[in-house]
N, C-alpha and C. Protein backbone atom coordinates (compact mmCIF):
# COMPACT_ATOMS: atom_id res chain seq x y z
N UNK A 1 -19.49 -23.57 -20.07
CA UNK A 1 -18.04 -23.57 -19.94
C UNK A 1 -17.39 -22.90 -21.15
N UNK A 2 -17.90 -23.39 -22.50
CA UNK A 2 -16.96 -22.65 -23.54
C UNK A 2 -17.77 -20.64 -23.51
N UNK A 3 -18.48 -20.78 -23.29
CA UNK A 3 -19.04 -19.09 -22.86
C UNK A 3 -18.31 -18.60 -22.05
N UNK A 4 -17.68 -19.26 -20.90
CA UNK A 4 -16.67 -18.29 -19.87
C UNK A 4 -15.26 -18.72 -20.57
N UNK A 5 -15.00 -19.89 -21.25
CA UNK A 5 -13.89 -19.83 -21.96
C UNK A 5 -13.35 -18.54 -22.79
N UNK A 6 -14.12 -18.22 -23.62
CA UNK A 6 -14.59 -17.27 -24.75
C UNK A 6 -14.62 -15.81 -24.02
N UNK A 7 -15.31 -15.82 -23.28
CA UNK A 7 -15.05 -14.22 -22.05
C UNK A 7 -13.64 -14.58 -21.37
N UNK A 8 -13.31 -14.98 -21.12
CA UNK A 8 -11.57 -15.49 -20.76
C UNK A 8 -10.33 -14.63 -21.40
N UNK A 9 -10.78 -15.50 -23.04
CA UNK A 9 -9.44 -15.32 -23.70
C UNK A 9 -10.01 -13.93 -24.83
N UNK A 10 -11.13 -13.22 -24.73
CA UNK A 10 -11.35 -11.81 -24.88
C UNK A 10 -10.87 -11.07 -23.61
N UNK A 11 -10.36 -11.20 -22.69
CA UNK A 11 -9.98 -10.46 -21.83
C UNK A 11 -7.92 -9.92 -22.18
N UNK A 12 -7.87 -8.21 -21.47
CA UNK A 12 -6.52 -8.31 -21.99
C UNK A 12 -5.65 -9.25 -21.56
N UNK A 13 -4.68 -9.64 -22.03
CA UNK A 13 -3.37 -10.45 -21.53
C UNK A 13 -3.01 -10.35 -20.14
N UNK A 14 -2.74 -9.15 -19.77
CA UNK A 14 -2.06 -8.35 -18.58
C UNK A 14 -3.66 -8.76 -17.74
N UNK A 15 -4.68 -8.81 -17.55
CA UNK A 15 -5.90 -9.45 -16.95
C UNK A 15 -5.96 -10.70 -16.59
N UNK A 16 -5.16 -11.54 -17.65
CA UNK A 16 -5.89 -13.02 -17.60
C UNK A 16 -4.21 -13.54 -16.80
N UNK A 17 -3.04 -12.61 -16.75
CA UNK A 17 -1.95 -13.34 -15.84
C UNK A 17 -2.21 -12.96 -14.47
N UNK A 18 -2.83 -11.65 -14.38
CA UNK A 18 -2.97 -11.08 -12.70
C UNK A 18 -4.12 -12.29 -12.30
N UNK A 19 -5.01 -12.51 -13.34
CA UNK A 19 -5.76 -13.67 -12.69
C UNK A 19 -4.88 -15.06 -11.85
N UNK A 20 -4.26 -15.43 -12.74
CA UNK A 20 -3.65 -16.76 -12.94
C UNK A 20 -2.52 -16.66 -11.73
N UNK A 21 -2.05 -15.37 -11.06
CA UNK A 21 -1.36 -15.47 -10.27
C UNK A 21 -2.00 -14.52 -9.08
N UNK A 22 -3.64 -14.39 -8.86
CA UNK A 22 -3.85 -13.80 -8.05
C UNK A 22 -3.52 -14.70 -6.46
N UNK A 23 -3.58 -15.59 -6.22
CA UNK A 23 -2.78 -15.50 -5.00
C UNK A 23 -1.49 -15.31 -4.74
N UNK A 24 -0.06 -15.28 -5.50
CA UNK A 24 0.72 -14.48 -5.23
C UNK A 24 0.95 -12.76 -5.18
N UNK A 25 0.06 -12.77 -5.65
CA UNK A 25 -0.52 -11.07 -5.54
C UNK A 25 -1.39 -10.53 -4.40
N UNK A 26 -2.13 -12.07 -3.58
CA UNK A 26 -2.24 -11.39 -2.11
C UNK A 26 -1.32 -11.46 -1.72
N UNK A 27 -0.50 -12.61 -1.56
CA UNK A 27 0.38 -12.52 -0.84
C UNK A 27 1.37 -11.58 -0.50
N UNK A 28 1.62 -10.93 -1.43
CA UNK A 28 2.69 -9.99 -1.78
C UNK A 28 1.25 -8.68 -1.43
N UNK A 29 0.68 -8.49 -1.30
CA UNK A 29 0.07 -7.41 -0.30
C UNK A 29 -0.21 -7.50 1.02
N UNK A 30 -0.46 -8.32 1.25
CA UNK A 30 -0.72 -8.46 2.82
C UNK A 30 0.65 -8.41 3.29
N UNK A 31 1.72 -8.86 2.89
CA UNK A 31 3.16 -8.43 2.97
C UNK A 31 3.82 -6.98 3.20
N UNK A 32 3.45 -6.50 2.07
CA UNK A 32 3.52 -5.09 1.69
C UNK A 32 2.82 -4.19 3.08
N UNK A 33 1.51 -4.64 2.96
CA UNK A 33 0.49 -3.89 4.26
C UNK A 33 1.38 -3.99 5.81
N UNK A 34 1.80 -5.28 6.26
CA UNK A 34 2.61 -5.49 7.32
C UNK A 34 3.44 -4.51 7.32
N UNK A 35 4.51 -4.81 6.28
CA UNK A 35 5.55 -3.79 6.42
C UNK A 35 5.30 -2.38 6.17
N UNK A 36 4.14 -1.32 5.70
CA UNK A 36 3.71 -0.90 6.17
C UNK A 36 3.31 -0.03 7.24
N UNK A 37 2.45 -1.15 7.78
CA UNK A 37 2.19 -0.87 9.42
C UNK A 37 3.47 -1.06 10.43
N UNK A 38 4.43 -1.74 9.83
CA UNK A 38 5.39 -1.63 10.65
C UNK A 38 6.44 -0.26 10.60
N UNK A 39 6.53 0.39 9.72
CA UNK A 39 7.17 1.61 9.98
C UNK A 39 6.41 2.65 9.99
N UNK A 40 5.11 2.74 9.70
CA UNK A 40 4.19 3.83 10.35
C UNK A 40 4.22 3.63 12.04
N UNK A 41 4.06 2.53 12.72
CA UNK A 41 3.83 2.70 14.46
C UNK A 41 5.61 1.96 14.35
N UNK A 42 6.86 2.63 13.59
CA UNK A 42 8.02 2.22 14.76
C UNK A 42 7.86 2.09 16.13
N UNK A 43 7.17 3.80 16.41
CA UNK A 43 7.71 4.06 17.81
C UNK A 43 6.97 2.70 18.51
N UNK A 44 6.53 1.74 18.40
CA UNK A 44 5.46 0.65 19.09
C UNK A 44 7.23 -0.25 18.81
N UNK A 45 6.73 -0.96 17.32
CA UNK A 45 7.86 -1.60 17.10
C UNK A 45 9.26 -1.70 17.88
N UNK A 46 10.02 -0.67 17.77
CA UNK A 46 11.20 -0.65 18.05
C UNK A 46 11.96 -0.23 19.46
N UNK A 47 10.51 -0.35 20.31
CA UNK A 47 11.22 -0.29 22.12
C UNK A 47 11.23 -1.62 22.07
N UNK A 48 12.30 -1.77 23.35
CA UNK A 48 12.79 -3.10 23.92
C UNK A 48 12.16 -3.75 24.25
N UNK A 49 12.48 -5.21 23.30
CA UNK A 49 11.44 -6.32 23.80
C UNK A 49 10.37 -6.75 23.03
N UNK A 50 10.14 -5.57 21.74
CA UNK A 50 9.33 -6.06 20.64
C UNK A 50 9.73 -7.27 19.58
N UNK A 51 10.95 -7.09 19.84
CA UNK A 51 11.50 -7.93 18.73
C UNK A 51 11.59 -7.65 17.45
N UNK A 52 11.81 -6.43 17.25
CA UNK A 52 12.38 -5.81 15.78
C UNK A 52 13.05 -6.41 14.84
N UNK A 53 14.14 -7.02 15.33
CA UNK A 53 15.21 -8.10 14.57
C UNK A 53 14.80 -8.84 14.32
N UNK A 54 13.69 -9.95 15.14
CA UNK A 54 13.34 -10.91 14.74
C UNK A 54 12.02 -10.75 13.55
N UNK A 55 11.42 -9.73 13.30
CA UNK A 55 10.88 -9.47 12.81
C UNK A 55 11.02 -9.06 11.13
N UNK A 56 12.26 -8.69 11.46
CA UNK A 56 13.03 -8.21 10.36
C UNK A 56 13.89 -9.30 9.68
N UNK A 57 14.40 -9.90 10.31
CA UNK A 57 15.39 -11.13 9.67
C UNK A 57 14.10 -11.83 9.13
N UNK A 58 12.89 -12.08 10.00
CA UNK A 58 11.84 -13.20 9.02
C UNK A 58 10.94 -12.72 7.63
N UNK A 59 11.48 -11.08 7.87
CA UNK A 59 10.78 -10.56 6.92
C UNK A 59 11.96 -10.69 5.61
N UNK A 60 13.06 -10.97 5.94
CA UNK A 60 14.11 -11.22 4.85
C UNK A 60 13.94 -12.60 4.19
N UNK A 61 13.78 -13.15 4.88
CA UNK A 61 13.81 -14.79 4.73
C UNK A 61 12.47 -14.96 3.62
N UNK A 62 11.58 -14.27 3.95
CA UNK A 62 10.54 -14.13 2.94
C UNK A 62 10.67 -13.47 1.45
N UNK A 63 11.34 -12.13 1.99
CA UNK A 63 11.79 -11.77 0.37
C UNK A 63 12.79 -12.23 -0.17
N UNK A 64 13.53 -13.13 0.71
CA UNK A 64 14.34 -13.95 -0.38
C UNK A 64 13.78 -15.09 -1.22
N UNK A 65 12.94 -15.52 -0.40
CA UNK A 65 12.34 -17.20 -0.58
C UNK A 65 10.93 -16.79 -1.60
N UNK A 66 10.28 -15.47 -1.22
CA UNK A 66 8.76 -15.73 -2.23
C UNK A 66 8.75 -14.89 -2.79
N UNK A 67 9.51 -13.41 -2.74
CA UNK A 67 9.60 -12.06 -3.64
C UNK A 67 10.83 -12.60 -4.46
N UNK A 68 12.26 -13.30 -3.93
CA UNK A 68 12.99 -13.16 -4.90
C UNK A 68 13.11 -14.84 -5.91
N UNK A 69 13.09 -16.00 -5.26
CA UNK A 69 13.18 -17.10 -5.65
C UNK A 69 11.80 -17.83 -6.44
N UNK A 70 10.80 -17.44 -5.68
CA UNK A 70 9.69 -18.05 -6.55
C UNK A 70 8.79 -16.99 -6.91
N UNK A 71 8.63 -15.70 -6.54
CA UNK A 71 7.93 -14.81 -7.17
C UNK A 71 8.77 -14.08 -8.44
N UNK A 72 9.93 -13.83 -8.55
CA UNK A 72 10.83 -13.52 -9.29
C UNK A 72 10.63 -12.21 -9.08
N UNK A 73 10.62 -11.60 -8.32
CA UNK A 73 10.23 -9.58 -8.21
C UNK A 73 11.99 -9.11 -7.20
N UNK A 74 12.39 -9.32 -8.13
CA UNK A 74 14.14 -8.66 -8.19
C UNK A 74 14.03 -7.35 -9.31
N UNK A 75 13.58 -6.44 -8.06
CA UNK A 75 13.70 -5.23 -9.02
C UNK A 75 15.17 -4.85 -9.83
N UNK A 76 15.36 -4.16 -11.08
CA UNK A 76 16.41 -3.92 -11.58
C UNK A 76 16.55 -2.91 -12.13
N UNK A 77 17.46 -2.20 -12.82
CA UNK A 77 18.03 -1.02 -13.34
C UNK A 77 17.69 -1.68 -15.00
N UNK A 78 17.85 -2.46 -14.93
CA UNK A 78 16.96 -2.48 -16.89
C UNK A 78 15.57 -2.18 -16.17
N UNK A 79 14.41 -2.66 -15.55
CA UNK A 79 13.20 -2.35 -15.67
C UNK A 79 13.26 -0.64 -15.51
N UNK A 80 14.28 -0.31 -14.76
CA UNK A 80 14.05 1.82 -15.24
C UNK A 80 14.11 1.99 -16.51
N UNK A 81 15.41 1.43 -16.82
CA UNK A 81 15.50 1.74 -18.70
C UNK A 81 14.40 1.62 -19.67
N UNK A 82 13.55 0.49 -19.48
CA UNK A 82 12.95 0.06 -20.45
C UNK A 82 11.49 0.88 -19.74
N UNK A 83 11.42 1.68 -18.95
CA UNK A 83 10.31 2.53 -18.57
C UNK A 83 10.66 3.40 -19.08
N UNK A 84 11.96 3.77 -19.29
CA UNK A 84 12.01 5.41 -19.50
C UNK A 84 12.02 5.12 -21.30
N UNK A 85 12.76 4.72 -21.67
CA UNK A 85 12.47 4.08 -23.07
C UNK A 85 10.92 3.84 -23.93
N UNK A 86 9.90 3.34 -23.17
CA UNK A 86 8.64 3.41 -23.22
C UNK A 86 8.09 4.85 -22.99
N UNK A 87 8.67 5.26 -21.83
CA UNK A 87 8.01 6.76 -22.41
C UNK A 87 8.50 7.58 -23.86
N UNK A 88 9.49 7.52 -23.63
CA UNK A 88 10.07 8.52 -25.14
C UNK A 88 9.18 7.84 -26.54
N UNK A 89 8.76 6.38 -26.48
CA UNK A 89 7.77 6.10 -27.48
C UNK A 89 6.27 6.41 -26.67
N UNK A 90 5.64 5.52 -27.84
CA UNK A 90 4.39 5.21 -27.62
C UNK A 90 3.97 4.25 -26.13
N UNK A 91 4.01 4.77 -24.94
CA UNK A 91 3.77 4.21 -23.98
C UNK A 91 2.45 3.46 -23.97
N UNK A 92 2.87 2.18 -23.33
CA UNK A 92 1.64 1.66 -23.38
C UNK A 92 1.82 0.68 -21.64
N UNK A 93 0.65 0.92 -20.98
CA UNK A 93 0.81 0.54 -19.33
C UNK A 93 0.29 -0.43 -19.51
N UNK A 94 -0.13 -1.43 -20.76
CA UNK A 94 -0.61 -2.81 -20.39
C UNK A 94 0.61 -3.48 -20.45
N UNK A 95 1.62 -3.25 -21.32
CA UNK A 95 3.36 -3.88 -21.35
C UNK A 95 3.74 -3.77 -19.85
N UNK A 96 3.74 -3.19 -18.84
CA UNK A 96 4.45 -3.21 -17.71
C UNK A 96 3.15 -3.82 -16.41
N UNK A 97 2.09 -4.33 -16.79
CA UNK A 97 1.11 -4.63 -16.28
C UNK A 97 1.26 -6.40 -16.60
N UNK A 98 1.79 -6.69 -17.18
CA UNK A 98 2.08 -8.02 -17.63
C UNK A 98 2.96 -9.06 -16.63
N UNK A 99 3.61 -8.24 -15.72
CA UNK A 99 4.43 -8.91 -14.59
C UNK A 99 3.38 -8.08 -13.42
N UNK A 100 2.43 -8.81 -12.84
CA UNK A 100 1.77 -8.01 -11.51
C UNK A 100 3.23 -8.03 -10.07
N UNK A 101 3.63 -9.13 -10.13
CA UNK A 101 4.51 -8.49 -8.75
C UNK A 101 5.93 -7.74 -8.95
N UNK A 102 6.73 -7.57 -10.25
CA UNK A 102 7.24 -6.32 -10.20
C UNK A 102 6.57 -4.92 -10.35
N UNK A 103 5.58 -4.63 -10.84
CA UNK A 103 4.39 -3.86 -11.01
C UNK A 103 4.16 -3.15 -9.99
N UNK A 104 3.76 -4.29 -8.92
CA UNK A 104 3.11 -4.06 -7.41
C UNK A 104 4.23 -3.43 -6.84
N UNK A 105 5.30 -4.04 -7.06
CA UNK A 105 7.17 -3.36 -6.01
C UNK A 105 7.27 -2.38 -6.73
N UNK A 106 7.41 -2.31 -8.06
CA UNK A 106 7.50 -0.58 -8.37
C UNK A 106 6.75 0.35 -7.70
N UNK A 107 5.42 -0.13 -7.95
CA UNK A 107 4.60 1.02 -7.31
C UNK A 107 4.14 1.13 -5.67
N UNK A 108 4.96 0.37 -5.23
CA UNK A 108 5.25 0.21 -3.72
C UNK A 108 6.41 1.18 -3.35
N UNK A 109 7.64 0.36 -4.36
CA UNK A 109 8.61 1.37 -3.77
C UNK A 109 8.66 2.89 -4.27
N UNK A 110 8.30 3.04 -4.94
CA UNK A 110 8.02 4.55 -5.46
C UNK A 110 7.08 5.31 -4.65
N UNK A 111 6.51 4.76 -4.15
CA UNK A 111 5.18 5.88 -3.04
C UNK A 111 6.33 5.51 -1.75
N UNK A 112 7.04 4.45 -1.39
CA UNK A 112 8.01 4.72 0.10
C UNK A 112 8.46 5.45 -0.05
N UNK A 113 9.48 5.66 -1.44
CA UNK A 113 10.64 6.00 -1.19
C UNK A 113 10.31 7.60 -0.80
N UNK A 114 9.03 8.18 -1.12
CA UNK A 114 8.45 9.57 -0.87
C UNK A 114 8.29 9.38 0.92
N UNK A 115 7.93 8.70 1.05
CA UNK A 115 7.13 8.11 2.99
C UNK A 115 8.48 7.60 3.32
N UNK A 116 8.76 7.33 3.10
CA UNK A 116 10.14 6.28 4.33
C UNK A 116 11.62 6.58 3.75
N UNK A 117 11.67 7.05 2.76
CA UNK A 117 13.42 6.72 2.24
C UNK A 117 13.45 5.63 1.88
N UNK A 118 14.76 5.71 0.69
CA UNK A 118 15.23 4.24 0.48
C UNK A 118 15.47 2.91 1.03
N UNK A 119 15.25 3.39 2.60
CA UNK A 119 15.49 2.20 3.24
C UNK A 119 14.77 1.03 3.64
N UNK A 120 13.50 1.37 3.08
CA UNK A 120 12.42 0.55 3.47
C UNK A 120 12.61 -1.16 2.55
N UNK A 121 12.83 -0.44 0.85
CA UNK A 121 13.87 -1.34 -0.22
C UNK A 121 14.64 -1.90 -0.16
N UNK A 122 15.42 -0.88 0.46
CA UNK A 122 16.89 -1.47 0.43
C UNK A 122 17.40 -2.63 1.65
N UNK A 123 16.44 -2.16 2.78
CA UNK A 123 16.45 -2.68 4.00
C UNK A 123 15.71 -4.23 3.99
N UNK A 124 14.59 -4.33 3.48
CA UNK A 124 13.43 -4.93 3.54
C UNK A 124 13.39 -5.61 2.36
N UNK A 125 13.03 -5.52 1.21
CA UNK A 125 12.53 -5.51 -0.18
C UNK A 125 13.69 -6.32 -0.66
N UNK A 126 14.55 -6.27 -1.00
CA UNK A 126 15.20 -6.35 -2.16
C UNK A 126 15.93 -7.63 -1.56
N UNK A 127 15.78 -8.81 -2.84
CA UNK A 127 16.52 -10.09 -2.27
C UNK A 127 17.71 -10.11 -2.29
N UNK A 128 18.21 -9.59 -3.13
CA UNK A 128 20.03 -9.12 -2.95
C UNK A 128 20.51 -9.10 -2.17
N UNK A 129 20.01 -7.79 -1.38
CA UNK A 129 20.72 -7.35 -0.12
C UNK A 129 20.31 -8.25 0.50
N UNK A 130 19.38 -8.75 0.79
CA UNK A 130 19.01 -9.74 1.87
C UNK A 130 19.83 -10.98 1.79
N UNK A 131 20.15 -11.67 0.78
CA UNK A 131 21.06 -12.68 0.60
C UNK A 131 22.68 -11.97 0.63
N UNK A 132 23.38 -10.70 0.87
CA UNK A 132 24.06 -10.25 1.18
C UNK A 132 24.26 -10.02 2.90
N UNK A 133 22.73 -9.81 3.56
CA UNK A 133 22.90 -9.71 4.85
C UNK A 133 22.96 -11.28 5.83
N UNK A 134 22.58 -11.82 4.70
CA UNK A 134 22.61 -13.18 5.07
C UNK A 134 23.99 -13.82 5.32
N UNK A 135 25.14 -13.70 4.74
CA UNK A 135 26.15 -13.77 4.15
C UNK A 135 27.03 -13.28 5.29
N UNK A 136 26.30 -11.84 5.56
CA UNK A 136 27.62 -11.16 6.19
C UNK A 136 26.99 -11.51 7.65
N UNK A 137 26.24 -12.25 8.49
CA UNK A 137 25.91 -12.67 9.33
C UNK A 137 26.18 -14.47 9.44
N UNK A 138 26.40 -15.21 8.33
CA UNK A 138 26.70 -16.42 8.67
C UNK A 138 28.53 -16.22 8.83
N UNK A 139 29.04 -15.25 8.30
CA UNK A 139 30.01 -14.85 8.31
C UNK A 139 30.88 -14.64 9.73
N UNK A 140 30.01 -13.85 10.49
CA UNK A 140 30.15 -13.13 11.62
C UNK A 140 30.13 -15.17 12.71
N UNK A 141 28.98 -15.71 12.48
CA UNK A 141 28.64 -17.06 13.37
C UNK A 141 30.29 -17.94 12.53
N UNK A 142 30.58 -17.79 11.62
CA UNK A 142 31.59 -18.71 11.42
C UNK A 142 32.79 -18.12 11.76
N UNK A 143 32.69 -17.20 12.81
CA UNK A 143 34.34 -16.13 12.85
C UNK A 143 35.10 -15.69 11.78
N UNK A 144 34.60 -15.57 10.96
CA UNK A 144 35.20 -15.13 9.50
C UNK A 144 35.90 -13.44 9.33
N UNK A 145 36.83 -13.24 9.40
CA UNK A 145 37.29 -12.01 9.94
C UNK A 145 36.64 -11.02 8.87
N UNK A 146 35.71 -9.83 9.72
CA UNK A 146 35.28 -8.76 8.81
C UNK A 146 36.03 -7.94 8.19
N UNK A 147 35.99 -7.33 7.11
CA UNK A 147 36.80 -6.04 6.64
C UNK A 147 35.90 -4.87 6.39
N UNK A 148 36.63 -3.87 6.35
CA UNK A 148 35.10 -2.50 6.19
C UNK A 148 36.78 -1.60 5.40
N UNK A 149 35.67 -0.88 4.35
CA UNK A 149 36.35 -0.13 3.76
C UNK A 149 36.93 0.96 4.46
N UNK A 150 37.76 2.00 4.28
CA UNK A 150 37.90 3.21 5.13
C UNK A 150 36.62 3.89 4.89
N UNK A 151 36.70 4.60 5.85
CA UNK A 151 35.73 5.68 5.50
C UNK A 151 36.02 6.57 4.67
N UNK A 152 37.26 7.13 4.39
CA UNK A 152 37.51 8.15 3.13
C UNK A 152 37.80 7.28 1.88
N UNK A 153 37.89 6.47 1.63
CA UNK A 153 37.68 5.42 0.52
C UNK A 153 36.03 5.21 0.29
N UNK A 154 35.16 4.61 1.41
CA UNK A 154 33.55 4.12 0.98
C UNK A 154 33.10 5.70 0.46
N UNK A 155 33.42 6.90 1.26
CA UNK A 155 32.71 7.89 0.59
C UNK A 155 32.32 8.35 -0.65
N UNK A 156 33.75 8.39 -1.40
CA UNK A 156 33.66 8.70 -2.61
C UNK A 156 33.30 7.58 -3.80
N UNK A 157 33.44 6.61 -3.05
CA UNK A 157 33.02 5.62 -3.78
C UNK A 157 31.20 5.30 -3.89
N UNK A 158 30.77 5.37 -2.85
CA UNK A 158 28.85 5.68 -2.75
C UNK A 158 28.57 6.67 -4.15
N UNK A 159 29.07 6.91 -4.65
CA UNK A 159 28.65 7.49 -5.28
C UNK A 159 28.68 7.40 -6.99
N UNK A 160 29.36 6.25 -7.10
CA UNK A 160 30.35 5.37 -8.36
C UNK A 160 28.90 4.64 -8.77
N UNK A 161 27.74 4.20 -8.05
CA UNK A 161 26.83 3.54 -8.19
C UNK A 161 25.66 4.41 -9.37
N UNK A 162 25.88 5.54 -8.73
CA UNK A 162 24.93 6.38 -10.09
C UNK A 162 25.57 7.51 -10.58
N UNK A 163 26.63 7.07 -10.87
CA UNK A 163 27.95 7.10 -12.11
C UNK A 163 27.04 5.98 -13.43
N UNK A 164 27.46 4.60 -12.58
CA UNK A 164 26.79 3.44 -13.68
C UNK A 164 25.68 3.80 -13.98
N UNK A 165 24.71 4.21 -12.71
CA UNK A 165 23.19 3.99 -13.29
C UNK A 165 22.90 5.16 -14.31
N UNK A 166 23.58 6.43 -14.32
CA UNK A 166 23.64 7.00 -15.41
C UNK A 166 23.92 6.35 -16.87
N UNK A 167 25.26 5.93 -16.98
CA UNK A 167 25.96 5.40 -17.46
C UNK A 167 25.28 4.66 -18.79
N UNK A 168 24.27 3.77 -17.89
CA UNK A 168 23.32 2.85 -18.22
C UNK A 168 22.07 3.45 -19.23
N UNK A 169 21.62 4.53 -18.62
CA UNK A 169 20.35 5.05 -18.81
C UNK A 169 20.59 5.55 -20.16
N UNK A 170 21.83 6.18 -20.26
CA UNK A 170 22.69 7.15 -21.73
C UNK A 170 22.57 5.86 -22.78
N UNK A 171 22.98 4.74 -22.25
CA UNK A 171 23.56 3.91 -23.40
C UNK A 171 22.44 3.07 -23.37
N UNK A 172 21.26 2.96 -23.00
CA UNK A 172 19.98 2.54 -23.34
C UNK A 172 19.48 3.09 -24.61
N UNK A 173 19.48 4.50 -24.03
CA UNK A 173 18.84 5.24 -25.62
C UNK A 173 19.44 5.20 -27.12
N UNK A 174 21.05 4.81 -26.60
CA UNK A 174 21.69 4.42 -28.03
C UNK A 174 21.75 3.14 -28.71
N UNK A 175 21.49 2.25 -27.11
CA UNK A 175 21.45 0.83 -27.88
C UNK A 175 20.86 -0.04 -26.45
N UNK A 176 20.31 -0.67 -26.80
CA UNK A 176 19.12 -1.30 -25.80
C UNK A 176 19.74 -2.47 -25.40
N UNK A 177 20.25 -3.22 -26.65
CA UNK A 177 21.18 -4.46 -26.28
C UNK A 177 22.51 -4.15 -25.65
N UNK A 178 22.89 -3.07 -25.99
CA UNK A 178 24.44 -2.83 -24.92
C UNK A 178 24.25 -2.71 -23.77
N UNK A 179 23.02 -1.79 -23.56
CA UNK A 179 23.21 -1.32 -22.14
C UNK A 179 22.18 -2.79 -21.13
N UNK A 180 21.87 -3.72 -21.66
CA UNK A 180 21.22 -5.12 -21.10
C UNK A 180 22.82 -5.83 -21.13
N UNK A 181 23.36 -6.09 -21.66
CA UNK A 181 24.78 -6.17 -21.29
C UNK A 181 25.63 -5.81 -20.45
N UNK A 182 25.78 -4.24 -20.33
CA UNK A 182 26.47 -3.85 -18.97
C UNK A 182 25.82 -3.83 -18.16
N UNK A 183 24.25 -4.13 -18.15
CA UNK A 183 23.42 -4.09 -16.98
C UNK A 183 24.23 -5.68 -15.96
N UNK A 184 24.84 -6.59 -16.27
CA UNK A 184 25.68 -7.53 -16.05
C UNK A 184 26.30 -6.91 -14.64
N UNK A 185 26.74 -5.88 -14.65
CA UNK A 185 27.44 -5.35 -13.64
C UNK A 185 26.56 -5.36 -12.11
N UNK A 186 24.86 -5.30 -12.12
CA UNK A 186 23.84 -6.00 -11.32
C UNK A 186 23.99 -7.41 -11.50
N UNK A 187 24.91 -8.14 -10.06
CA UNK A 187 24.70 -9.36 -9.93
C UNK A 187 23.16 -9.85 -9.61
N UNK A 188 22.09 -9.40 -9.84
CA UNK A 188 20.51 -9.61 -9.70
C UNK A 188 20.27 -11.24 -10.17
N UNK A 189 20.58 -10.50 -11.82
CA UNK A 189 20.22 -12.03 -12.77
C UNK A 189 20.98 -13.29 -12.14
N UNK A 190 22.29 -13.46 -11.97
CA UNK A 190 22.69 -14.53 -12.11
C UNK A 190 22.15 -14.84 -10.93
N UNK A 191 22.29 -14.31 -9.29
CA UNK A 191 22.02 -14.59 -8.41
C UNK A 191 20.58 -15.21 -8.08
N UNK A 192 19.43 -14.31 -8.54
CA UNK A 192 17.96 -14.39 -8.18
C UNK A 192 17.53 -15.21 -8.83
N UNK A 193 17.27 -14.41 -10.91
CA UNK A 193 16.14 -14.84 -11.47
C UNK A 193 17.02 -15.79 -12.21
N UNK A 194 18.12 -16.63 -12.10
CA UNK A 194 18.53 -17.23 -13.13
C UNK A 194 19.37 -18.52 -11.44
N UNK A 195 19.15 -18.31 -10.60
CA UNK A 195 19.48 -18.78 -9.41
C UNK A 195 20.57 -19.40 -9.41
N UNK A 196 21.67 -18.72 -9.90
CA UNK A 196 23.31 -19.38 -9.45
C UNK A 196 23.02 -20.19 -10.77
N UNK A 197 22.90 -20.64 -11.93
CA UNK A 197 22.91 -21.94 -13.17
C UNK A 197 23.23 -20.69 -13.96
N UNK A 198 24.41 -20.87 -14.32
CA UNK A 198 25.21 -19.91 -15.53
C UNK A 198 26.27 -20.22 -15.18
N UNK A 199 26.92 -19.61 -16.08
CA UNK A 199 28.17 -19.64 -16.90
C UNK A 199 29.18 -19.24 -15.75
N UNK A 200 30.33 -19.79 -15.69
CA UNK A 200 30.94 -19.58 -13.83
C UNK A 200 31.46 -18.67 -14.30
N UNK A 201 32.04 -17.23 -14.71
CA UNK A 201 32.29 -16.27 -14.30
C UNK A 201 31.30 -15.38 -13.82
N UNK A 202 30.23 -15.70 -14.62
CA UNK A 202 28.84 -14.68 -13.59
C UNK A 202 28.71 -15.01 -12.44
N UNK A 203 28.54 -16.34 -12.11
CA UNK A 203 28.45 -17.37 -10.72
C UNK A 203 29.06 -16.33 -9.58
N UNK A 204 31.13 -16.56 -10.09
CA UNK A 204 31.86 -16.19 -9.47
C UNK A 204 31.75 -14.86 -9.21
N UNK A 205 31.41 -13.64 -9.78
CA UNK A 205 31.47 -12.82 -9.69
C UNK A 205 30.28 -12.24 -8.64
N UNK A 206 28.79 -13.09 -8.84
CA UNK A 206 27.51 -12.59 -8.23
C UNK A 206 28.21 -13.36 -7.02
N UNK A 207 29.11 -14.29 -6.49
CA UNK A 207 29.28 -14.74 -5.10
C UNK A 207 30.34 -13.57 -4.79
């Protein structure tokens, strides 16, 4: 026992957590693989009667509940920064190997977004939106009257989003702590990894 102890804690860091959380790391592949196979055979999927929706709403319910609440893999606009930041130094891939299931979603969504578009993320992946689609569907069951922007208003505005994410990326390189600050403007933290317990203007603002 102290011999495999000893081979243990000689192993790297980033080794001995992918251990310690290798079953959320199947999980979160066999996940990944589904969804997947589900937009490689749409054309199967999405004729009448497959049940697409239902498929899709349970696939939300999951990345809210085990990607975003207990796995904590709420991708964010600081984890770009602090990649691109790591490159301009001394990069080192055992630092970003240290979290296996944002790791795994980076390098998930980065090979979709080449295969599928953003929408596979944005649609699927990301607990945000999913607790946003959640929202605007209990919304709809409680008669809650919808509003939708104009369309010549949402246009120019789609595009205000990487305005910031620029914004962000500039004022990383000048100061790391400012731009983790305006990163604030992603209701992520308060909502996901910090689950609604903060300070009520973040609260208010991420609702």
């Amino acid at each position: 026992q102290d011999i495999e102890d000893g081979r243990y804690n000689r192993q790297p860091l980033w080794v001995r957590i992918w251990q310690s959380r290798q079953v959320e790391v199947g999980v979160l592949v066999v996940a990944l693989g589904i969804i997947t196979l589900l937009f490689l055979r749409q054309s199967f999927f999405i004729q009448p009667g497959r049940g697409l929706h239902y498929w899709r709403y349970g696939f939300l319910v999951f990345t809210t509940g085990f990607v975003g609440y207990y796995a904590q893999g709420q991708l964010s606009v600081v984890n770009i920064y602090t990649f691109l930041l790591a490159l301009a130094d001394d990069f080192d891939l055992g630092v970003f190997l240290l979290d296996p299931i944002l790791f795994i979603l980076w390098a998930f969504t980065f090979v979709s977004l080449f295969l599928f578009g953003r929408g596979l993320f944005c649609g699927w992946l990301c607990p945000f939106g999913a607790l946003q689609e959640f929202a605007a569907d209990l919304g709809k069951r409680l008669g809650i009257r919808q509003w939708r922007i104009p369309e010549h208003i949402d246009q120019p505005l789609r595009w205000l989003k990487y305005a910031i994410l620029l914004g962000l990326l500039i004022t990383s390189f000048v100061s790391l702590s400012t731009a983790e600050r305006l990163a604030e403007v992603e209701p992520f933290k308060t909502a996901i990894t910090l689950q609604f317990i903060r300070y009520w203007p973040f609260v208010v603002y991420a609702v």
